[in-house]
PDB file of N, CA and C in Angstrom:
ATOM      1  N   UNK A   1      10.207   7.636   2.347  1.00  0.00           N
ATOM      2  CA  UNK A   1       9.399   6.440   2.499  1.00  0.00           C
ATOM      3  C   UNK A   1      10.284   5.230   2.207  1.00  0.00           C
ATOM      4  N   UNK A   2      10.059   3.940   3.001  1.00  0.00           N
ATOM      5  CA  UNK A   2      11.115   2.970   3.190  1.00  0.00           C
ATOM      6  C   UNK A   2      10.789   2.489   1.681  1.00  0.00           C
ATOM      7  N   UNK A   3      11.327   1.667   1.137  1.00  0.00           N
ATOM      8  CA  UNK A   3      11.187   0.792  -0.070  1.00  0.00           C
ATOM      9  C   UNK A   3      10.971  -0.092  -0.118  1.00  0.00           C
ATOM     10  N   UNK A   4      10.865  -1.007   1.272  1.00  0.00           N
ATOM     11  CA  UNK A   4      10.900  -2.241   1.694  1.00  0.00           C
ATOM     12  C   UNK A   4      10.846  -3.325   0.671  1.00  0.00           C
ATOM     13  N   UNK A   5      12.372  -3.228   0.288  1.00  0.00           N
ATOM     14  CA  UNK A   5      12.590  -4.399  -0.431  1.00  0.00           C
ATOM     15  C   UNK A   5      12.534  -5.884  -0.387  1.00  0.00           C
ATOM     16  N   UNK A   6      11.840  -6.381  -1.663  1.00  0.00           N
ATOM     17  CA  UNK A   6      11.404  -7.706  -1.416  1.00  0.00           C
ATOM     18  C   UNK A   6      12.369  -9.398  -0.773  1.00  0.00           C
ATOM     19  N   UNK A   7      13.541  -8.717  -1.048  1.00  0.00           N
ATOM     20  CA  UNK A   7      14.274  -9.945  -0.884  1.00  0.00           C
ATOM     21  C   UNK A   7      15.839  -9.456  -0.260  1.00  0.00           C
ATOM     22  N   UNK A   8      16.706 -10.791   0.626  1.00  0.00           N
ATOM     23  CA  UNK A   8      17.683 -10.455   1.406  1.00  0.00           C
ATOM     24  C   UNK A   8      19.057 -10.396   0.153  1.00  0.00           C
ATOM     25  N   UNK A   9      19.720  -8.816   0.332  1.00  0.00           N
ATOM     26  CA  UNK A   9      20.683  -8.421  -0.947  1.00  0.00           C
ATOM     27  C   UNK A   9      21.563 -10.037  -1.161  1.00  0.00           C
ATOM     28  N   UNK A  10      22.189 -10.651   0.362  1.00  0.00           N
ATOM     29  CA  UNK A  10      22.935 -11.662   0.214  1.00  0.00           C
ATOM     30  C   UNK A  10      22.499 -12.820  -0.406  1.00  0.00           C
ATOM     31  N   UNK A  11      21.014 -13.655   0.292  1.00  0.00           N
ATOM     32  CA  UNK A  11      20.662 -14.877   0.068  1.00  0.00           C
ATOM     33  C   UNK A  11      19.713 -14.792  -1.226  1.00  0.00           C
ATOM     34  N   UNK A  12      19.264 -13.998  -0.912  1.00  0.00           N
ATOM     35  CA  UNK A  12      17.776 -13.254  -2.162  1.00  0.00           C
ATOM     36  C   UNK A  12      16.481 -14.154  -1.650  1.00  0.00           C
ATOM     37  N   UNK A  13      16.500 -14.171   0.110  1.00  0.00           N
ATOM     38  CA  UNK A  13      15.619 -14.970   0.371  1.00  0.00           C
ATOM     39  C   UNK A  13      14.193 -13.665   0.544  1.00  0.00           C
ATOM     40  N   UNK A  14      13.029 -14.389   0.155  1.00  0.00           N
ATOM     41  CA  UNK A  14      11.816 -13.626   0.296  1.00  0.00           C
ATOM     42  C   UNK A  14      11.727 -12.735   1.611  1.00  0.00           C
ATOM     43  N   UNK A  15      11.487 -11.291   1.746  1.00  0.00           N
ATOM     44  CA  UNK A  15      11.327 -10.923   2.438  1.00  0.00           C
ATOM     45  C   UNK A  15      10.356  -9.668   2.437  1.00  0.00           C
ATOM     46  N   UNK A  16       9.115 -10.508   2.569  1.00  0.00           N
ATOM     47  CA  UNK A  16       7.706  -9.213   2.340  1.00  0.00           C
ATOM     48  C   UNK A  16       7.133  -8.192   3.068  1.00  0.00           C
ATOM     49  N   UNK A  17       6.411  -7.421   2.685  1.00  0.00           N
ATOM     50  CA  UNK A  17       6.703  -6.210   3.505  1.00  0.00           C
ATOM     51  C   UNK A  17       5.782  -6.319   5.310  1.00  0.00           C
ATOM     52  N   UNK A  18       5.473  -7.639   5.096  1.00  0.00           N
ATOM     53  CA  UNK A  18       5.544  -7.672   6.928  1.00  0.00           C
ATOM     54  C   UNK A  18       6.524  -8.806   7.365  1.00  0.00           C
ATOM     55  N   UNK A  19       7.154  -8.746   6.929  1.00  0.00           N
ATOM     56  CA  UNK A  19       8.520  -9.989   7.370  1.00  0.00           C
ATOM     57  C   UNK A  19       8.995  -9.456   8.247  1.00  0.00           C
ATOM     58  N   UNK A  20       8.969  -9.936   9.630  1.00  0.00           N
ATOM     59  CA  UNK A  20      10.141  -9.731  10.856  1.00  0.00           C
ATOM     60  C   UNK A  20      11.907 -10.454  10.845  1.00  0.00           C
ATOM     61  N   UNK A  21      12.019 -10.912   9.998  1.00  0.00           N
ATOM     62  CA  UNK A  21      13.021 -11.332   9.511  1.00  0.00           C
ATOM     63  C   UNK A  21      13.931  -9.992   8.575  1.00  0.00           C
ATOM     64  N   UNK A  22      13.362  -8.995   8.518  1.00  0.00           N
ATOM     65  CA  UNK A  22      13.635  -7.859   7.348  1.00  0.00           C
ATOM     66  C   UNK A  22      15.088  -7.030   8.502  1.00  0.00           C
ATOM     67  N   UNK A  23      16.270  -6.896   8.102  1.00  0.00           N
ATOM     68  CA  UNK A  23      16.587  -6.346   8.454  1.00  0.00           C
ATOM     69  C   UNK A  23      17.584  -4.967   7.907  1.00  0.00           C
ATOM     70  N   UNK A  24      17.463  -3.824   8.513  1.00  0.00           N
ATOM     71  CA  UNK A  24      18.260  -2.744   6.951  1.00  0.00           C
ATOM     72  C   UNK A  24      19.431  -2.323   8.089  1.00  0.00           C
ATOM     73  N   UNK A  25      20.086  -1.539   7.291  1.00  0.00           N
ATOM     74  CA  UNK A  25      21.197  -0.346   7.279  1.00  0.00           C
ATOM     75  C   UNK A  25      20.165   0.896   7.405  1.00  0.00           C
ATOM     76  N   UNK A  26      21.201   2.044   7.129  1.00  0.00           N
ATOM     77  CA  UNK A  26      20.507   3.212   7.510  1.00  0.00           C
ATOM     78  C   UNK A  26      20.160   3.931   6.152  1.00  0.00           C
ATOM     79  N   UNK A  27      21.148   3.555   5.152  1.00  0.00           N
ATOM     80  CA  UNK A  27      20.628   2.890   3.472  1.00  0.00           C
ATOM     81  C   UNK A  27      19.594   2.393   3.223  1.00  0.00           C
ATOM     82  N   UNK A  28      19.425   1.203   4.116  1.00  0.00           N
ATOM     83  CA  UNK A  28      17.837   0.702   3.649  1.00  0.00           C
ATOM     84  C   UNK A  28      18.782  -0.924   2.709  1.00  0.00           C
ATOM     85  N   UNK A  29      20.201  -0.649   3.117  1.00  0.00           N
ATOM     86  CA  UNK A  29      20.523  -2.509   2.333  1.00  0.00           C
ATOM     87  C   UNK A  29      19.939  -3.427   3.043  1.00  0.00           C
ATOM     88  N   UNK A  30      19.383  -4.275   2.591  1.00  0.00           N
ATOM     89  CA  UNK A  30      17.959  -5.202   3.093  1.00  0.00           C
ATOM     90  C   UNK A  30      18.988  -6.345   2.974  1.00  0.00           C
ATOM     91  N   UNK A  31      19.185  -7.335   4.225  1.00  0.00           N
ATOM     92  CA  UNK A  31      19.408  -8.560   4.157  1.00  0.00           C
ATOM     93  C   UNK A  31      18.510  -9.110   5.423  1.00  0.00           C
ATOM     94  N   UNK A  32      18.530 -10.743   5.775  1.00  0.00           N
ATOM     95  CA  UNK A  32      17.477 -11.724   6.165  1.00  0.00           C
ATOM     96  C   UNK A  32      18.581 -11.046   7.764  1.00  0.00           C
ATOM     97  N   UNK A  33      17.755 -11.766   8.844  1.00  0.00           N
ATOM     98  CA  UNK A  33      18.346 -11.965  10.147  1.00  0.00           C
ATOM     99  C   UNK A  33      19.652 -12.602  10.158  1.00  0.00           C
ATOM    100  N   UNK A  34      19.417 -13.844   9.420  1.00  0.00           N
ATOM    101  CA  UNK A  34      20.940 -15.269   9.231  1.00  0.00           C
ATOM    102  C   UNK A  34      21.703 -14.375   8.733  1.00  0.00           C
ATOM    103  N   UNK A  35      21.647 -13.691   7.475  1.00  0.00           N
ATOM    104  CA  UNK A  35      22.991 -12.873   6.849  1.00  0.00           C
ATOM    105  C   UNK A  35      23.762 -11.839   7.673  1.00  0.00           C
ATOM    106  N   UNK A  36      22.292 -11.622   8.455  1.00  0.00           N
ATOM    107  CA  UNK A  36      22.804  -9.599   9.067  1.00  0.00           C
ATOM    108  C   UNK A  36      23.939 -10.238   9.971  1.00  0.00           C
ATOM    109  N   UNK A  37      23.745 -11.381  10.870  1.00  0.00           N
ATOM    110  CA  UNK A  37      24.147 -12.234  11.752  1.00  0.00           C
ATOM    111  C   UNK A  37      25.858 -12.675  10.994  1.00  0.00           C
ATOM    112  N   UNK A  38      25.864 -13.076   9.651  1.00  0.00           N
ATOM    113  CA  UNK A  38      26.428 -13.699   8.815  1.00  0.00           C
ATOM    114  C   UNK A  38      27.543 -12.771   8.794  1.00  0.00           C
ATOM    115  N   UNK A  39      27.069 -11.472   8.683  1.00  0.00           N
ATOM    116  CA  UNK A  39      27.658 -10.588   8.313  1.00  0.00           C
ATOM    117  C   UNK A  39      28.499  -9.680   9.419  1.00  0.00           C
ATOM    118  N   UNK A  40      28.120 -10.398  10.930  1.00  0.00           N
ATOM    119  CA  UNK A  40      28.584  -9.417  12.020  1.00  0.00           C
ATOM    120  C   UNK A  40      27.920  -8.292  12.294  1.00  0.00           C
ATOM    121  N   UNK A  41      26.873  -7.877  11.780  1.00  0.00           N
ATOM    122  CA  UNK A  41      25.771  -6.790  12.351  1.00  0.00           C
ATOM    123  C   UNK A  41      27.147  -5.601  11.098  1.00  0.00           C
ATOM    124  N   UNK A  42      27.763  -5.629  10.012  1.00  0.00           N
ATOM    125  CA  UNK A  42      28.156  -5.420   9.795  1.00  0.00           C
ATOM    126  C   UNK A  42      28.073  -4.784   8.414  1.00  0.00           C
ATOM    127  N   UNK A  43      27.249  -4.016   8.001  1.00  0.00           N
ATOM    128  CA  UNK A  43      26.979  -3.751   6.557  1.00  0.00           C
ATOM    129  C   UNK A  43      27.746  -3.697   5.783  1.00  0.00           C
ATOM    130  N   UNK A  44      27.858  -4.688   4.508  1.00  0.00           N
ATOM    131  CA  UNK A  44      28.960  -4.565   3.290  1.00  0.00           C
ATOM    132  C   UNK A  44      28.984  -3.094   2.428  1.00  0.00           C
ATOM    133  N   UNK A  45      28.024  -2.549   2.626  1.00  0.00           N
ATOM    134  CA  UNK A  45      28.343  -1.165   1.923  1.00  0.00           C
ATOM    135  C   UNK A  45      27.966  -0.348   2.360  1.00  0.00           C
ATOM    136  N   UNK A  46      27.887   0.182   3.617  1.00  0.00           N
ATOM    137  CA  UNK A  46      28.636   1.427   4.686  1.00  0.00           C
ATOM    138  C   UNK A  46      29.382   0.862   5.312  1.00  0.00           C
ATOM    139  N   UNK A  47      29.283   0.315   6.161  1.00  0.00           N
ATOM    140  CA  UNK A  47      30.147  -0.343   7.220  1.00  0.00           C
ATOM    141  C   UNK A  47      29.125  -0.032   8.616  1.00  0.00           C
ATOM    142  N   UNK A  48      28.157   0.611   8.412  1.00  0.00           N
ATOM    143  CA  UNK A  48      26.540   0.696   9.386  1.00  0.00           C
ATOM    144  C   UNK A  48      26.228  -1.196   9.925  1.00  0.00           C
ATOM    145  N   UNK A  49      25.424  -0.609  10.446  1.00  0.00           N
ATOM    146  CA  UNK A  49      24.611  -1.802  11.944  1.00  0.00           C
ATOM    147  C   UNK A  49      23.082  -1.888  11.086  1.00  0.00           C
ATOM    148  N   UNK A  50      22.667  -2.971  11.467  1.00  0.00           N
ATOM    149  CA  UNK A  50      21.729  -3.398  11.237  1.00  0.00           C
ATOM    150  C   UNK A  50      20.233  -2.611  12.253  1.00  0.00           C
ATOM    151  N   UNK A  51      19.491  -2.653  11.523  1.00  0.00           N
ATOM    152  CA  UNK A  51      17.854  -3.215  12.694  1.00  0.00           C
ATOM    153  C   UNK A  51      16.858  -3.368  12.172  1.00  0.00           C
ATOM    154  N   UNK A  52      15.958  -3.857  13.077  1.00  0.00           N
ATOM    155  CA  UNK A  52      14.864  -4.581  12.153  1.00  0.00           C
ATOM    156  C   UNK A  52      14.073  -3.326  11.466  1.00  0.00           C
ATOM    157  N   UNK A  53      13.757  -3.945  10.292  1.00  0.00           N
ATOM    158  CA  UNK A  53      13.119  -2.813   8.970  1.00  0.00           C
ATOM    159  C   UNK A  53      11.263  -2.990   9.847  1.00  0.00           C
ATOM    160  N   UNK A  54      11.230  -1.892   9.927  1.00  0.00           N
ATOM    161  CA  UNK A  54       9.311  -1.296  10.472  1.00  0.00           C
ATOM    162  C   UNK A  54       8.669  -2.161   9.244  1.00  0.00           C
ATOM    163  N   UNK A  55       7.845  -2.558   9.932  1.00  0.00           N
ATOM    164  CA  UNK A  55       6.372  -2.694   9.296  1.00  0.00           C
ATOM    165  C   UNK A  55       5.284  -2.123   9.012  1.00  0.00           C
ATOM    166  N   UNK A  56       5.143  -1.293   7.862  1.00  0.00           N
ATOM    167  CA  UNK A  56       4.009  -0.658   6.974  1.00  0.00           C
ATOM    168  C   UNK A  56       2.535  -1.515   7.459  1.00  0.00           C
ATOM    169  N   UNK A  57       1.389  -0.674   8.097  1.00  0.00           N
ATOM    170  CA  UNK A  57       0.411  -1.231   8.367  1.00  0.00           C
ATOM    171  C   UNK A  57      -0.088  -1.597   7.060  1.00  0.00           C
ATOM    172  N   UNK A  58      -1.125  -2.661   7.028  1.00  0.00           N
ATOM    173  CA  UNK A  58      -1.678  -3.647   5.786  1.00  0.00           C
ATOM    174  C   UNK A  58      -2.903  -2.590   5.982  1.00  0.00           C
ATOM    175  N   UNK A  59      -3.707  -2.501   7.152  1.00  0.00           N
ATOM    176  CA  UNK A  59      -4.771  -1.684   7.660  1.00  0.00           C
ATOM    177  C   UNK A  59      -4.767  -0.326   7.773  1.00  0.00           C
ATOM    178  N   UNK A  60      -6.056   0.436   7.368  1.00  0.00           N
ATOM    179  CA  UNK A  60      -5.552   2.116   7.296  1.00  0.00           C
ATOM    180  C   UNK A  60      -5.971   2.552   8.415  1.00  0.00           C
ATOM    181  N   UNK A  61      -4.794   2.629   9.222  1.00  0.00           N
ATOM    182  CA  UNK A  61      -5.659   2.724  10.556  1.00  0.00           C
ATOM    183  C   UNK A  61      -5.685   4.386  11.540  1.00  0.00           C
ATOM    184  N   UNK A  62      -5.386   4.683  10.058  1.00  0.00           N
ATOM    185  CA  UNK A  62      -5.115   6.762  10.355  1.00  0.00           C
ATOM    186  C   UNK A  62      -4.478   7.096   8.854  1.00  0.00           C
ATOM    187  N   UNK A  63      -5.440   7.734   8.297  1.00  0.00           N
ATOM    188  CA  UNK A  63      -4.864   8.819   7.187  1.00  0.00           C
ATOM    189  C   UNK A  63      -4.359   7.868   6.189  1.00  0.00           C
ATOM    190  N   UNK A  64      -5.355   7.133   6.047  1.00  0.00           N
ATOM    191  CA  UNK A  64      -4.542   5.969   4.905  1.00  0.00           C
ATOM    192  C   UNK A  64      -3.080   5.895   4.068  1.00  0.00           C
ATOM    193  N   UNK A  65      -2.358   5.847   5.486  1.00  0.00           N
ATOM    194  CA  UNK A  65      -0.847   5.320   5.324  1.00  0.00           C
ATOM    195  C   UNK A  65      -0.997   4.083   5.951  1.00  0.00           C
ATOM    196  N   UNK A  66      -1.014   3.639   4.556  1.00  0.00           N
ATOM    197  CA  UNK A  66      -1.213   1.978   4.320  1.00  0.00           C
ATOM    198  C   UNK A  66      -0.166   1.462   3.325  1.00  0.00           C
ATOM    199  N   UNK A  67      -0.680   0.118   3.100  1.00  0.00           N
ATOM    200  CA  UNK A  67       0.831  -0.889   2.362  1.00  0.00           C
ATOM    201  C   UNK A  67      -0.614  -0.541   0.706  1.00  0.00           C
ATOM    202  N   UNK A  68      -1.022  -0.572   0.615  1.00  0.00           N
ATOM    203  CA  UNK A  68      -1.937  -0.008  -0.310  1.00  0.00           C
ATOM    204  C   UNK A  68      -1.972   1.064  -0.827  1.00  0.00           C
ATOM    205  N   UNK A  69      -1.657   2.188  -0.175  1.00  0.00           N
ATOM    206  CA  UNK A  69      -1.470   3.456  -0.574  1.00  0.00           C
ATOM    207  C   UNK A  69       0.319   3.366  -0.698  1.00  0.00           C
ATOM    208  N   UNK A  70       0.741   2.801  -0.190  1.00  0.00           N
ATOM    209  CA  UNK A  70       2.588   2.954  -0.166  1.00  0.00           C
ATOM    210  C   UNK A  70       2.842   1.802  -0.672  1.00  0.00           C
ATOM    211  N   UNK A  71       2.846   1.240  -1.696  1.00  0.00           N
ATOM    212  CA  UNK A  71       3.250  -0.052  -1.989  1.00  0.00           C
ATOM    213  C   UNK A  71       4.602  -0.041  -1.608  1.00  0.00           C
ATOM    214  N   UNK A  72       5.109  -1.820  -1.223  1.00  0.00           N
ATOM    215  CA  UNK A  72       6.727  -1.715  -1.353  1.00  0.00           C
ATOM    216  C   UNK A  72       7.289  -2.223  -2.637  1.00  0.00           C
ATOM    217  N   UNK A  73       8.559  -1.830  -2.829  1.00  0.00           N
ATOM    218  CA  UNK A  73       8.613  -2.019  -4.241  1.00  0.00           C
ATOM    219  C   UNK A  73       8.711  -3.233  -4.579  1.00  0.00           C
ATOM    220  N   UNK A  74       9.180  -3.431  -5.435  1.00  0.00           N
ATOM    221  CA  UNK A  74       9.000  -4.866  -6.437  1.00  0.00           C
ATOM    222  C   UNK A  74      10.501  -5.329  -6.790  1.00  0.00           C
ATOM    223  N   UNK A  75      11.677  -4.282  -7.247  1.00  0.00           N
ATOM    224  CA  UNK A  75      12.635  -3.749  -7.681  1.00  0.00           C
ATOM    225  C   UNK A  75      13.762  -4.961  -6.458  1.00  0.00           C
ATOM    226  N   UNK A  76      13.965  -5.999  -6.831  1.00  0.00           N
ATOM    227  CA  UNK A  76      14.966  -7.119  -6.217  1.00  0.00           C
ATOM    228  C   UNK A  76      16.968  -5.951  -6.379  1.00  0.00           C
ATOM    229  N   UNK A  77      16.934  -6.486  -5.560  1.00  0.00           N
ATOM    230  CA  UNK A  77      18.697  -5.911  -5.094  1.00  0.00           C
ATOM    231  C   UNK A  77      19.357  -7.069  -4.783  1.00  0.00           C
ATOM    232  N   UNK A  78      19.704  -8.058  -5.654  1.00  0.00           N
ATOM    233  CA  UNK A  78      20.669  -9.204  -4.774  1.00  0.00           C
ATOM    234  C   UNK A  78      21.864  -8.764  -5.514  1.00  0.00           C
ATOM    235  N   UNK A  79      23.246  -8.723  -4.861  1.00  0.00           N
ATOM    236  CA  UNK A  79      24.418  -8.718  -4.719  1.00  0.00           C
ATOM    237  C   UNK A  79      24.797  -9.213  -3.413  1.00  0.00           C
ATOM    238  N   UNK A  80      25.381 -10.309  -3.573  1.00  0.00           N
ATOM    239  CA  UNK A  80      26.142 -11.369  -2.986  1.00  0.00           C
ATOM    240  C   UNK A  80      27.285 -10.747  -2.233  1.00  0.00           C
ATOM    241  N   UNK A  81      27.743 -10.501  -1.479  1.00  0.00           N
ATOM    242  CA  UNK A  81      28.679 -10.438  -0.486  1.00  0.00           C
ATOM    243  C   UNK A  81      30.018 -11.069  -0.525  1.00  0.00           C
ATOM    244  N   UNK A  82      30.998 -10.746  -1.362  1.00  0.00           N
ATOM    245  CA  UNK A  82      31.968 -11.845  -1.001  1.00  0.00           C
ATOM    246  C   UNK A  82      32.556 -11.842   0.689  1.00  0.00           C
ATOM    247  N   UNK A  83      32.702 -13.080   1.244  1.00  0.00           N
ATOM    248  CA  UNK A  83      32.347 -13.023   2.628  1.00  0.00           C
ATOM    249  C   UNK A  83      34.044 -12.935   3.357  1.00  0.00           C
ATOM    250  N   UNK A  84      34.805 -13.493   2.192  1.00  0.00           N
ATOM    251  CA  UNK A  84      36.622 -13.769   2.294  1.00  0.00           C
ATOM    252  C   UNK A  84      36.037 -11.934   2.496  1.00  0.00           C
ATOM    253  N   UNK A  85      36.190 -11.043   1.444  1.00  0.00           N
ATOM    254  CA  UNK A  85      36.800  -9.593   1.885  1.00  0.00           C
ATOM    255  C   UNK A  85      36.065  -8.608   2.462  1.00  0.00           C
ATOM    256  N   UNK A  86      34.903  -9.523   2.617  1.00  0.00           N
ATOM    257  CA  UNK A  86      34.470  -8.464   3.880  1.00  0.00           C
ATOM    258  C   UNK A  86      35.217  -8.572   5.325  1.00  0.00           C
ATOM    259  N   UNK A  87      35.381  -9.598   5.835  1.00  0.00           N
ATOM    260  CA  UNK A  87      35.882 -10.200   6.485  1.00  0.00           C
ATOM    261  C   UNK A  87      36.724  -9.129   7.189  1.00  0.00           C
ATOM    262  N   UNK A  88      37.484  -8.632   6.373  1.00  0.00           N
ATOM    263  CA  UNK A  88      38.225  -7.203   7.078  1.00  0.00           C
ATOM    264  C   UNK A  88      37.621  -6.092   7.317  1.00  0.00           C
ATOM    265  N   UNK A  89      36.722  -6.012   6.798  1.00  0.00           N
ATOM    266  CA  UNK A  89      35.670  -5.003   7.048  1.00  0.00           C
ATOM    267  C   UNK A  89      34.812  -5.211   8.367  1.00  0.00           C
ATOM    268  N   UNK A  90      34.578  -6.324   8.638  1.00  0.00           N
ATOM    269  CA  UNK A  90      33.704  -7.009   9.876  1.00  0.00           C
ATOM    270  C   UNK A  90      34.256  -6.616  11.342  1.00  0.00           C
ATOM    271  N   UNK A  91      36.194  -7.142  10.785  1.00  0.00           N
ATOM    272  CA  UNK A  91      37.250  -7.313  11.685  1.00  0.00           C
ATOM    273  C   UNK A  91      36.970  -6.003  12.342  1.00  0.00           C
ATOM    274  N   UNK A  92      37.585  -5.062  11.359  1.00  0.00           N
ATOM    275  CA  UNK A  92      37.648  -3.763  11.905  1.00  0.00           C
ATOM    276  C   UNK A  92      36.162  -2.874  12.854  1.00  0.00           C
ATOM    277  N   UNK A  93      34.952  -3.427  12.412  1.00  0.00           N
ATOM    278  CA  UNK A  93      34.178  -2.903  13.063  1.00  0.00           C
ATOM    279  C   UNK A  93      33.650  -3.511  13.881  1.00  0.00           C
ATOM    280  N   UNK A  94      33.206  -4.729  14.065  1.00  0.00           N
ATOM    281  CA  UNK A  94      32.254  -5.370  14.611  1.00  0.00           C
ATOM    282  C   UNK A  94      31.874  -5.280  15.983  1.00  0.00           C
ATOM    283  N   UNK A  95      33.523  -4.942  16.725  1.00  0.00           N
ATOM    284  CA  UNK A  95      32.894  -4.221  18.161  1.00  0.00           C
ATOM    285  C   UNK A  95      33.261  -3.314  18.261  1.00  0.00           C
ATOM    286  N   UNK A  96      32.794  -2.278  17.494  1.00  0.00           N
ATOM    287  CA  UNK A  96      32.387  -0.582  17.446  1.00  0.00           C
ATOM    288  C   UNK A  96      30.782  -0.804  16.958  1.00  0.00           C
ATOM    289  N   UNK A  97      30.206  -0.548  18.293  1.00  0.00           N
ATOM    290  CA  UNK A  97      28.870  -0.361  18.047  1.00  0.00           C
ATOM    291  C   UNK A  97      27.961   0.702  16.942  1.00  0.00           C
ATOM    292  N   UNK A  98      27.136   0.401  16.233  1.00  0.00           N
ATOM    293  CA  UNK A  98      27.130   1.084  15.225  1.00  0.00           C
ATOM    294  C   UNK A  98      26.903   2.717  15.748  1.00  0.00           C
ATOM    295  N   UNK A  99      26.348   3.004  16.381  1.00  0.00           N
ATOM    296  CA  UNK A  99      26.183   4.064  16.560  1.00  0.00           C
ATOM    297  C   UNK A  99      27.553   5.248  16.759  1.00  0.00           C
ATOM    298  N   UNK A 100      28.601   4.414  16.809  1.00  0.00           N
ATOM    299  CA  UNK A 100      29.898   5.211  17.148  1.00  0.00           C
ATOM    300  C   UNK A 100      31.029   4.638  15.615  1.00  0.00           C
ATOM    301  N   UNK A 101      30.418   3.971  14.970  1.00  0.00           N
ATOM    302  CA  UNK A 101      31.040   4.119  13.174  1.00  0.00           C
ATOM    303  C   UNK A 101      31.138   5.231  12.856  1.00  0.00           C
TER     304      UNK A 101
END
C-alpha cells in the first residue's frame, strides 16, 4: 500500500493525498512536478524515473478501499537534494529512459 507522503522530499511543498502534482520513484521518493522536472525525471536515490503517484479514492466506491480505511501517512521525508552532485547523476542518466536504468 502506497504511503502517499505528505510533502515534496526536495521543496517540502504540501502534497495531499489527492494532489496531481504528487510525483514518486518506484521507492515511492515523493517530490512536487517542479523538482521531478528540477531533477531531470531523475531520482536522487535510485537513479529511477518519475510518475505521477495514483490517487486513493476519498469515496468507497467498492470494498471500502478508501483514503479512510487507508490513511496516508503523516510521517514528512524532506531531504534536500544537493543539486551541484547530483548533477552527475542526472548527466549520466537522463536520456536513458527509465525503464532501461
Amino acid at each position: 500500500m502506497l504511503e502517499l507522503r505528505p510533502t515534496c522530499e526536495q521543496c517540502n511543498k504540501a502534497l495531499p493525498p489527492a494532489s496531481t502534482e504528487a510525483m514518486i520513484c518506484s521507492f515511492e521518493c515523493t517530490y512536487c512536478r517542479d523538482c521531478a522536472e528540477l531533477l531531470h525525471n531523475v531520482c536522487p536515490n535510485c537513479g529511477g524515473g518519475f510518475t505521477a503517484r495514483p490517487i486513493r479514492p476519498a469515496q468507497d466506491w467498492h470494498n471500502g478501499n478508501t483514503l479512510a480505511n487507508y490513511p496516508a501517512t503523516g510521517k514528512v521525508t524532506y531531504k534536500p537534494v544537493d543539486l551541484a552532485q547530483h548533477a552527475a547523476l542526472a548527466m549520466r542518466l537522463r536520456d536513458l529512459p527509465p525503464e532501461r536504468r
